[in-house]
C-alpha atoms as a PDB file:
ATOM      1  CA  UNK A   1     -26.789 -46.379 -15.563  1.00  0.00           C
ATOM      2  CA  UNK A   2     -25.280 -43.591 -16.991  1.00  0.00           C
ATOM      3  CA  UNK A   3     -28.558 -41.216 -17.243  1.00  0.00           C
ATOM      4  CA  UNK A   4     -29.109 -42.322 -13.597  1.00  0.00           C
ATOM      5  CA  UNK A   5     -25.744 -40.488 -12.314  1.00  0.00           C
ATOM      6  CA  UNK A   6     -26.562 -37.685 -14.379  1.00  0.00           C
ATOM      7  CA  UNK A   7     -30.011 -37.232 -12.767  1.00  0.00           C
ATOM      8  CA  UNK A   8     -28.342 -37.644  -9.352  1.00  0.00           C
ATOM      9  CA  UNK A   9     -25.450 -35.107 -10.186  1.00  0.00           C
ATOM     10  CA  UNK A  10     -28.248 -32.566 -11.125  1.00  0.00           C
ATOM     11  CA  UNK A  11     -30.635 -33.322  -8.536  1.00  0.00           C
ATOM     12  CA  UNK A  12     -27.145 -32.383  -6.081  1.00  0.00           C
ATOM     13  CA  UNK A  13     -26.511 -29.550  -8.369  1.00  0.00           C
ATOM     14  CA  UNK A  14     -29.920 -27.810  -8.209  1.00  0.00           C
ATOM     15  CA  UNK A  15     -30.125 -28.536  -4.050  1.00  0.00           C
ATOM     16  CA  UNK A  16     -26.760 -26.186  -3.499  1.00  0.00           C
ATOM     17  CA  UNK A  17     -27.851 -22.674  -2.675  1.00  0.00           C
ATOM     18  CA  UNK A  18     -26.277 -19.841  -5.207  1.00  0.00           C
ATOM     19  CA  UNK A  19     -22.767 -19.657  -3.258  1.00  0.00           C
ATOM     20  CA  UNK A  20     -22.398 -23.069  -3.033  1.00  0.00           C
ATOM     21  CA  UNK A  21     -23.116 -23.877  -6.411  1.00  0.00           C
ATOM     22  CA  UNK A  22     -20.933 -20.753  -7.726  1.00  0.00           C
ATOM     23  CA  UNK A  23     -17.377 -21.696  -5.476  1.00  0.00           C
ATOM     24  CA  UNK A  24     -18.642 -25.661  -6.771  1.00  0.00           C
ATOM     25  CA  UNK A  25     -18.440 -24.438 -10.118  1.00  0.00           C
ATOM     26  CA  UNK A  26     -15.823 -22.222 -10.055  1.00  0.00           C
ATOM     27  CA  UNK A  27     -13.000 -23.697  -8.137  1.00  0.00           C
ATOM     28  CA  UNK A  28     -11.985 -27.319 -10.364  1.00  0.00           C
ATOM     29  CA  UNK A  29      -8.607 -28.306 -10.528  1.00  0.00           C
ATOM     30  CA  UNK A  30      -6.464 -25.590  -9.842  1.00  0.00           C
ATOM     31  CA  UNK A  31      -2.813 -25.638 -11.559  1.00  0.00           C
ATOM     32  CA  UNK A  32       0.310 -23.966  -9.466  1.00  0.00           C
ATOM     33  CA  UNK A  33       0.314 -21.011 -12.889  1.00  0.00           C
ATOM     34  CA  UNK A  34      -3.453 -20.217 -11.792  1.00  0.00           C
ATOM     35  CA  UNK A  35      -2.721 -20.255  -8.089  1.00  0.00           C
ATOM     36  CA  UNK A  36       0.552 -17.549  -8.612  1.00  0.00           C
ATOM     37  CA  UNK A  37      -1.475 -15.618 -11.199  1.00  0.00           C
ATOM     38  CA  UNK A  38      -4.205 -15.548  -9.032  1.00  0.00           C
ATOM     39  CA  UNK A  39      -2.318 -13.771  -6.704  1.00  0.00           C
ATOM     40  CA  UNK A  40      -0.070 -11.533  -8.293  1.00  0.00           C
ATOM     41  CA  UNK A  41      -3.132 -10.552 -10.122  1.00  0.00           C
ATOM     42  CA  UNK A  42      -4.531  -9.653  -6.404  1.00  0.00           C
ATOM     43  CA  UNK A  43      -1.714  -7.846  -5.409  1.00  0.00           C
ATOM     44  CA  UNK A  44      -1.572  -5.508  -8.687  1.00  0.00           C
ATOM     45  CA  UNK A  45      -5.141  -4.680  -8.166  1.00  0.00           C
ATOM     46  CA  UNK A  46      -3.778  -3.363  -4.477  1.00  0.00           C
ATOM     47  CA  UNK A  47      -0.672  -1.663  -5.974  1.00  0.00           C
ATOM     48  CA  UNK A  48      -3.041  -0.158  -8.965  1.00  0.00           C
ATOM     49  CA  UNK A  49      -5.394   1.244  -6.055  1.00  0.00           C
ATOM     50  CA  UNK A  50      -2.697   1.996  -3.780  1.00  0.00           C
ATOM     51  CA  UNK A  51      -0.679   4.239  -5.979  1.00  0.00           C
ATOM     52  CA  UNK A  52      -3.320   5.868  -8.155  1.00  0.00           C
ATOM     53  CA  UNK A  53      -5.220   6.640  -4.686  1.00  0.00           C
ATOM     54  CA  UNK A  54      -1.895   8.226  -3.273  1.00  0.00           C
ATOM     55  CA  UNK A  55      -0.631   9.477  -6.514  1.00  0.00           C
ATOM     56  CA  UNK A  56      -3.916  11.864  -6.778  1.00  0.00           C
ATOM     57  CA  UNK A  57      -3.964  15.091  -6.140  1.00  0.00           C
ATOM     58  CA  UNK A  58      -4.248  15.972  -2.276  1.00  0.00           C
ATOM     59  CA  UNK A  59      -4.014  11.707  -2.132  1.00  0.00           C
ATOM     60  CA  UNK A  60      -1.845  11.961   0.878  1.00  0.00           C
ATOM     61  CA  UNK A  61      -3.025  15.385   2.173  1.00  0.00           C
ATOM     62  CA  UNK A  62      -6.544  15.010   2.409  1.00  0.00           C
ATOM     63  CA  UNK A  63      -7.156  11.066   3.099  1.00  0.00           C
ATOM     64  CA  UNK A  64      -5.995   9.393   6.489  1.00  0.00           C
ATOM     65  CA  UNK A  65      -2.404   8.834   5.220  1.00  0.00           C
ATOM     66  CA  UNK A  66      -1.719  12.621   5.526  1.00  0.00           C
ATOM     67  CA  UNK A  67       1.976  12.840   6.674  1.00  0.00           C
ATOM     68  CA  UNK A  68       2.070  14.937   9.703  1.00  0.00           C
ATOM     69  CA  UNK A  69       5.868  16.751  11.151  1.00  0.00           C
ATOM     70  CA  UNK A  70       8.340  14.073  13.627  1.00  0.00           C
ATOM     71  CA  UNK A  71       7.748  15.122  16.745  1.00  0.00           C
ATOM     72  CA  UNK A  72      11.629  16.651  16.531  1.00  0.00           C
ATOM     73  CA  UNK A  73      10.219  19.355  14.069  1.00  0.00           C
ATOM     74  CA  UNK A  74       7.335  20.003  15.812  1.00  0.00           C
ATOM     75  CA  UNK A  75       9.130  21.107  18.274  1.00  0.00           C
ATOM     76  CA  UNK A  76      11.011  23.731  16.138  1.00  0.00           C
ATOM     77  CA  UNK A  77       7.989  24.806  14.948  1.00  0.00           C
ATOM     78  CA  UNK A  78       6.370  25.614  17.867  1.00  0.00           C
ATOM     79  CA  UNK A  79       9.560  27.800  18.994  1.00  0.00           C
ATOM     80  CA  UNK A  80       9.315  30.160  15.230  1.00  0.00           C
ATOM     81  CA  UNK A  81       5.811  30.425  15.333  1.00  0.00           C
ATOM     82  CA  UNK A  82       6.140  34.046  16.725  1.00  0.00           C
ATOM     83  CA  UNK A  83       9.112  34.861  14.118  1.00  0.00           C
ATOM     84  CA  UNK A  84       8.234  36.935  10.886  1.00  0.00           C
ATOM     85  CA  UNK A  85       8.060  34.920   8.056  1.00  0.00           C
ATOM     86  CA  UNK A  86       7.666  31.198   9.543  1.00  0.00           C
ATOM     87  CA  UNK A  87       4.035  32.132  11.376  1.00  0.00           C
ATOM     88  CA  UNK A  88       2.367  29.724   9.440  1.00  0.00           C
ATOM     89  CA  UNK A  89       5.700  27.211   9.075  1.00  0.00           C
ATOM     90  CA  UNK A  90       3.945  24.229  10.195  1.00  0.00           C
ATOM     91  CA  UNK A  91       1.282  23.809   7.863  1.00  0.00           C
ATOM     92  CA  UNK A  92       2.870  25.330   5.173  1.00  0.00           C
ATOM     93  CA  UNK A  93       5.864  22.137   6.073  1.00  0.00           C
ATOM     94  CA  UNK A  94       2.781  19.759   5.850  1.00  0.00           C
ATOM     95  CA  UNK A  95       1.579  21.247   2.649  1.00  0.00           C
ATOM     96  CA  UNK A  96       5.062  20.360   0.984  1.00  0.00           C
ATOM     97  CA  UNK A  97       5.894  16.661   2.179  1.00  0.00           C
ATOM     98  CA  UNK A  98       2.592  15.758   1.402  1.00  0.00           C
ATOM     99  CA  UNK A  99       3.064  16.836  -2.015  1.00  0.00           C
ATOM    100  CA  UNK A 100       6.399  15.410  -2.196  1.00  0.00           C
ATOM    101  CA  UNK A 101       4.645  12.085  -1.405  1.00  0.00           C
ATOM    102  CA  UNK A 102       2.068  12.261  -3.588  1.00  0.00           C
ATOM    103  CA  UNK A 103       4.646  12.662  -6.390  1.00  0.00           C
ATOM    104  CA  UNK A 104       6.555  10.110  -5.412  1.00  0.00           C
ATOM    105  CA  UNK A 105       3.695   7.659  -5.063  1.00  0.00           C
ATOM    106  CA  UNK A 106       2.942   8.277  -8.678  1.00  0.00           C
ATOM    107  CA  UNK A 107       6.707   6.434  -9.618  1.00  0.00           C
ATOM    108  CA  UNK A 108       6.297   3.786  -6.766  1.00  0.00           C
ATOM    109  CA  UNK A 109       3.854   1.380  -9.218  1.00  0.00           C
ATOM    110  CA  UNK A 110       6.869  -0.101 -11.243  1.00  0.00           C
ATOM    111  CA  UNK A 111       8.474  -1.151  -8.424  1.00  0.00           C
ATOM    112  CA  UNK A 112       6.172  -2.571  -6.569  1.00  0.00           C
ATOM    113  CA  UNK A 113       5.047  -4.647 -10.055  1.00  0.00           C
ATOM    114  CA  UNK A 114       8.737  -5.597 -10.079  1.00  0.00           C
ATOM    115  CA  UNK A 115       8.548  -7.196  -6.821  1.00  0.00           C
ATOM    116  CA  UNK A 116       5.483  -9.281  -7.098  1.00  0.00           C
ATOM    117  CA  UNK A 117       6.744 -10.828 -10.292  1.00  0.00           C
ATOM    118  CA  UNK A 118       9.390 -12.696  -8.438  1.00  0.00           C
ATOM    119  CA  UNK A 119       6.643 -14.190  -6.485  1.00  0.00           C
ATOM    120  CA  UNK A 120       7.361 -17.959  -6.679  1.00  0.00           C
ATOM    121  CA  UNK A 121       4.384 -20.881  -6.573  1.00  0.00           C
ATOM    122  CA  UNK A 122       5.620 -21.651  -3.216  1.00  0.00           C
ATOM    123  CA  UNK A 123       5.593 -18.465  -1.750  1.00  0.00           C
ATOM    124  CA  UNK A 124       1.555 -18.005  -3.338  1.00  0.00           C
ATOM    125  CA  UNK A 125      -0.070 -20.942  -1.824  1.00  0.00           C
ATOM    126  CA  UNK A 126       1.383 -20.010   1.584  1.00  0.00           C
ATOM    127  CA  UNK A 127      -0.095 -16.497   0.750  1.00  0.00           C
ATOM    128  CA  UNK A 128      -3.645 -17.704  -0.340  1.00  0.00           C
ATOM    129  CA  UNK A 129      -3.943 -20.156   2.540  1.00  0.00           C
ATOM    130  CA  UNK A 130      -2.399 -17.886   5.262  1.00  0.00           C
ATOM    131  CA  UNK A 131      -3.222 -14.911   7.435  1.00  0.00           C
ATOM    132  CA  UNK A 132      -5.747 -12.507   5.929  1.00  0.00           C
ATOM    133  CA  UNK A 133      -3.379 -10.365   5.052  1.00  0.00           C
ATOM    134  CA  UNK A 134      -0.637 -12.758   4.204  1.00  0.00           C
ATOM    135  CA  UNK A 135      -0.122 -11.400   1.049  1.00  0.00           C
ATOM    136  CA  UNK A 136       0.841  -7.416   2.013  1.00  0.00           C
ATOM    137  CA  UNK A 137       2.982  -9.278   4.762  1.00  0.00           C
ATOM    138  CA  UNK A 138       4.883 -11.153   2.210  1.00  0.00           C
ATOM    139  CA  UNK A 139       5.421  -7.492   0.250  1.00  0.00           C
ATOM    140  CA  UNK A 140       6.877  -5.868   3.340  1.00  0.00           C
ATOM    141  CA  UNK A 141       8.852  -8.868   4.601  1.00  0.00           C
ATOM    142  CA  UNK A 142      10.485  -9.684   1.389  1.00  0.00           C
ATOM    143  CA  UNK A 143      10.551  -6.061  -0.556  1.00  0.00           C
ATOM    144  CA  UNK A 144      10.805  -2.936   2.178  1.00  0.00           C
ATOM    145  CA  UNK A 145      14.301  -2.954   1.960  1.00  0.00           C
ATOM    146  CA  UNK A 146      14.548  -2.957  -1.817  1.00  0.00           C
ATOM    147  CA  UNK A 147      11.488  -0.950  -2.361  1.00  0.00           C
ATOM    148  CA  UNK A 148      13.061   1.579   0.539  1.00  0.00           C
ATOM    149  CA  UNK A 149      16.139   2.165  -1.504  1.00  0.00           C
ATOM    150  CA  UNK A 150      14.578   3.027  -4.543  1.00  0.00           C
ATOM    151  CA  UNK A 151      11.562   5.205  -3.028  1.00  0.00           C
ATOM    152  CA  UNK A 152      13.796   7.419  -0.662  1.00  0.00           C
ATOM    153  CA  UNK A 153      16.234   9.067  -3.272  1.00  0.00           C
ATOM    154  CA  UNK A 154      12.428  10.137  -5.239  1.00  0.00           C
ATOM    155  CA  UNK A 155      11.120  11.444  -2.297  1.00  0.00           C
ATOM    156  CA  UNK A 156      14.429  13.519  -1.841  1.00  0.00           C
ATOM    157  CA  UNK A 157      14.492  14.979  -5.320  1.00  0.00           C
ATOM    158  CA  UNK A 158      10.442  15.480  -5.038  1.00  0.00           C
ATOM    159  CA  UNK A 159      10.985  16.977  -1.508  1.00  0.00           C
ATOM    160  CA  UNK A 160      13.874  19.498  -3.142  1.00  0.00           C
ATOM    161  CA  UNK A 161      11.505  20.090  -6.118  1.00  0.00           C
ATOM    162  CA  UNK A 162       8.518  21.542  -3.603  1.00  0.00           C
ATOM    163  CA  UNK A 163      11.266  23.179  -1.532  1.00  0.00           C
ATOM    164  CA  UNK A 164      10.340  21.164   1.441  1.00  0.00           C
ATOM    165  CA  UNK A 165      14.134  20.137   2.066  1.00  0.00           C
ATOM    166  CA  UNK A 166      15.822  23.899   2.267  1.00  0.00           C
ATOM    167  CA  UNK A 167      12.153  25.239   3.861  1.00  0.00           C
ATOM    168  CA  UNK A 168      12.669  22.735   6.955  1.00  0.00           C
ATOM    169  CA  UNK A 169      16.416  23.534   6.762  1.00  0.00           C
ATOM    170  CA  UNK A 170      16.162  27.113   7.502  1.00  0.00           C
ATOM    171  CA  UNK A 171      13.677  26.168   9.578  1.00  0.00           C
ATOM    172  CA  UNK A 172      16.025  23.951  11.840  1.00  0.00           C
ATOM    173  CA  UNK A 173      19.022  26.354  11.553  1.00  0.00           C
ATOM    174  CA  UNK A 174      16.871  28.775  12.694  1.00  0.00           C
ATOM    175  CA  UNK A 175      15.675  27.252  15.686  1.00  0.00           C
ATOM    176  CA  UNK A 176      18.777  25.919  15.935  1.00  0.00           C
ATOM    177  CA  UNK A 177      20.139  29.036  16.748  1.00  0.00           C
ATOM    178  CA  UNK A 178      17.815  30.241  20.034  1.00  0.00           C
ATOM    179  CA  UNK A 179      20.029  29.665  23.011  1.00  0.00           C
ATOM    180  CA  UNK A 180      19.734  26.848  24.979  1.00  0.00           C
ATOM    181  CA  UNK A 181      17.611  24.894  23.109  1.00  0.00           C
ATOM    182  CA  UNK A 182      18.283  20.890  22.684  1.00  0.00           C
ATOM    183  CA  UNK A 183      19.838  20.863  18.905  1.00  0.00           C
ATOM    184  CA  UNK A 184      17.519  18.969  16.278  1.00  0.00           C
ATOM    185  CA  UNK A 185      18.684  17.314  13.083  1.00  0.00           C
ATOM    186  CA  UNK A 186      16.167  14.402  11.809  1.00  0.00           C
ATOM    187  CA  UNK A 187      16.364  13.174   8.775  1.00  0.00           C
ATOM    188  CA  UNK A 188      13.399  14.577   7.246  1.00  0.00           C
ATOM    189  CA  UNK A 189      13.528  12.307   3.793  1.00  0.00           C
ATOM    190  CA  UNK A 190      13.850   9.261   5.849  1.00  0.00           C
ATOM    191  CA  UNK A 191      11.069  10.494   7.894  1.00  0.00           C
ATOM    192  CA  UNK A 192       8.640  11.502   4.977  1.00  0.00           C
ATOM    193  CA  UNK A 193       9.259   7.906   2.762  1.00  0.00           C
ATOM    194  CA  UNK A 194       9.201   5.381   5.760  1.00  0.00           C
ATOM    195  CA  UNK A 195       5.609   7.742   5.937  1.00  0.00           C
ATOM    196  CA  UNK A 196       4.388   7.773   2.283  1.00  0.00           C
ATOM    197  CA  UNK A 197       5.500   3.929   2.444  1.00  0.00           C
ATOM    198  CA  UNK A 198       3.246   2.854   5.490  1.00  0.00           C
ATOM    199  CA  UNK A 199      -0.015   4.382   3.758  1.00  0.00           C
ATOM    200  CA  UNK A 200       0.784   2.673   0.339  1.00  0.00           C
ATOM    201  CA  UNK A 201       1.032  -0.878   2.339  1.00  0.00           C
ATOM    202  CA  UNK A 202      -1.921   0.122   4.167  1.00  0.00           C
ATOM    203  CA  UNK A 203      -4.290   0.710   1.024  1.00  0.00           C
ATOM    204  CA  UNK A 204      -2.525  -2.966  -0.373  1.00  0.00           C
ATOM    205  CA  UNK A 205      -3.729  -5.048   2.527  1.00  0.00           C
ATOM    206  CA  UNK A 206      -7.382  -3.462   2.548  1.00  0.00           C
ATOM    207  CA  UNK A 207      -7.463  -4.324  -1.064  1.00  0.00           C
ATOM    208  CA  UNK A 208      -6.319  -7.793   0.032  1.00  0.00           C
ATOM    209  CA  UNK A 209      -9.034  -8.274   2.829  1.00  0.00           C
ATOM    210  CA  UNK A 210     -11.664  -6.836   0.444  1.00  0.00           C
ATOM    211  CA  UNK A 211     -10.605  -9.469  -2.272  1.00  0.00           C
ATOM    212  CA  UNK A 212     -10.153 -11.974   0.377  1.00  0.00           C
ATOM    213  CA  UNK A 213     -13.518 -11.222   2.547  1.00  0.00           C
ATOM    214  CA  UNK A 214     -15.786  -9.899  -0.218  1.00  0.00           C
ATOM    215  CA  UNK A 215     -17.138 -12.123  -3.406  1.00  0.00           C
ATOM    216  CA  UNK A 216     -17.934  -9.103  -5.506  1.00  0.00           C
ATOM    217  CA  UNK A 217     -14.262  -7.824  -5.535  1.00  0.00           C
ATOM    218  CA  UNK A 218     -13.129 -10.746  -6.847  1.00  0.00           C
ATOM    219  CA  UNK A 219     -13.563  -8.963 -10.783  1.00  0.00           C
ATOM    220  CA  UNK A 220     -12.181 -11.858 -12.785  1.00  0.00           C
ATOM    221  CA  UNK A 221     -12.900 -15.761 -13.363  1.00  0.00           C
ATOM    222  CA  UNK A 222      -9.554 -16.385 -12.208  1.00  0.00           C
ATOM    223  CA  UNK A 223      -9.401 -14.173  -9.161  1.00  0.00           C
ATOM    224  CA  UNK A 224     -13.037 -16.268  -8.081  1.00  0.00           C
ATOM    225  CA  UNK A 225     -11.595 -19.555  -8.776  1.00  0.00           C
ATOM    226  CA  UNK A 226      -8.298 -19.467  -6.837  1.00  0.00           C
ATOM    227  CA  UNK A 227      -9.813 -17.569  -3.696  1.00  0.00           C
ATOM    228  CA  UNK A 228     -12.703 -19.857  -3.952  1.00  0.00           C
ATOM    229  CA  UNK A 229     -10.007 -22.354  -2.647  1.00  0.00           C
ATOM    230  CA  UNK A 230      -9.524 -19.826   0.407  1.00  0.00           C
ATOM    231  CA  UNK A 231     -13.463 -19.775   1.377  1.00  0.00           C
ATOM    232  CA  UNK A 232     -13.162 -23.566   1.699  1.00  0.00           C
END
C-alpha cells in the first residue's frame, strides 16, 4: 500500500509545472520565528538598498529623489538672482542640501535596523498577508516620529558642515531686506529631512513590491518560503 501512495505522490509531483512544484516545495510548515525573520530580513534588504543608494555620491542629486528649494525659498531666489554674488544661488542651494542628505543617509541604516527589530510576530503576518506595501507602511506608521527625531539634528549638523544653513541664511536676510516684500523664514532642516526621508521610504517599498511581485528577488530559502505563503 505504501509504494502505491508513493507512486501517486510522484505521479502529482511530476504533473505540477516548475512554479507550482517550487512554492509546493518550498513553503511547509512555517513557524511564527520564520514568518518575522522572513520579514525583517525583507525589510533590511530595502533599508541596505535604500541607504547605500542615497548614501552614494550624487545619490540624492542625480536620481529622482533630488531635493529641490520650498517654494518659500524659491521665491527669494528668484528676487537675488540679479545681485552680485548670489547669481547662481539657486543651484548652488540645491548642490548643498543634496549633499547634506546624502551624508545623512549614510547614518540613517542603524536606525532604521533598530526599528525593524522590534517588529513583533503579530505585527509580520499582518505585514506578509496585507497591502503590497504593507510592510514600508508599517515603517512609517510606527517609526517616522522616532526615526524623524534622530535624522533631523544629522541633517542640521551635515547641512552646517556644507554651509547650506548660513548660505540660505544670508540668502533670506538678504531678501529679507528688499522693501515690501512678504518676510520668509522656513525651516530649511525640517524642510530638507522630511525630503531626504520620503526618498529613503520610497526606495524601501519598491524593494518590498520587487520582493513581493518578483520570484527572483526573493535571494534566500527563507525569503522564498515565507512569501511563498503570500503568492497563495
Amino acid at each position: 500500500m505504501k509504494y502505491i501512495l508513493l507512486f501517486v505522490t510522484t505521479i502529482s509531483l511530476w504533473s505540477c509545472d516548475p512554479k507550482q512544484l517550487g512554492q509546493l516545495l518550498e513553503t511547509g510548515a512555517l513557524s511564527n520565528e520564520e514568518i518575522a525573520s522572513g520579514l525583517k530580513e525583507a525589510l533590511d534588504l530595502g533599508v541596505d538598498k535604500s541607504v547605500k543608494t542615497l548614501s552614494a555620491q550624487n545619490g540624492y542629486y542625480a536620481s529622482i529623489y533630488k531635493i529641490v528649494l520650498p517654494p518659500e525659498a524659491q521665491k527669494v531666489t528668484a528676487k537675488l538672482r540679479s545681485i552680485p554674488g548670489f547669481t547662481n544661488l539657486e543651484e548652488e542651494a540645491v548642490k548643498k542640501i543634496n549633499k547634506a542628505a546624502e551624508d545623512a543617509a549614510s547614518k540613517a541604516g542603524p536606525i532604521f535596523v533598530n526599528a525593524i527589530k522590534q517588529m513583533t510576530f503579530a505585527d509580520a503576518l499582518n505585514i506578509l498577508m496585507g497591502e503590497k506595501d504593507a510592510a514600508t507602511q508599517y515603517l512609517i506608521k510606527t517609526t517616522y516620529s522616532s526615526l524623524y527625531a534622530e535624522f533631523k539634528p544629522v541633517m542640521v549638523n551635515s547641512l552646517n558642515n556644507f554651509g547650506a544653513l548660513d548660505y540660505y541664511e544670508d540668502a533670506v536676510n538678504t531678501y529679507n531686506k528688499i522693501p515690501f516684500v512678504e518676510k520668509v523664514n522656513p525651516d530649511l532642516a525640517d524642510y530638507v529631512a522630511t525630503k531626504a526621508l520620503d526618498g529613503m521610504f520610497a526606495l524601501i517599498k519598491e524593494k518590498e513590491l520587487g520582493i513581493r511581485s518578483d520570484i527572483s528577488q526573493r535571494t534566500s530559502g527563507l525569503l522564498r518560503k515565507v512569501f511563498a505563503r503570500q503568492d497563495r
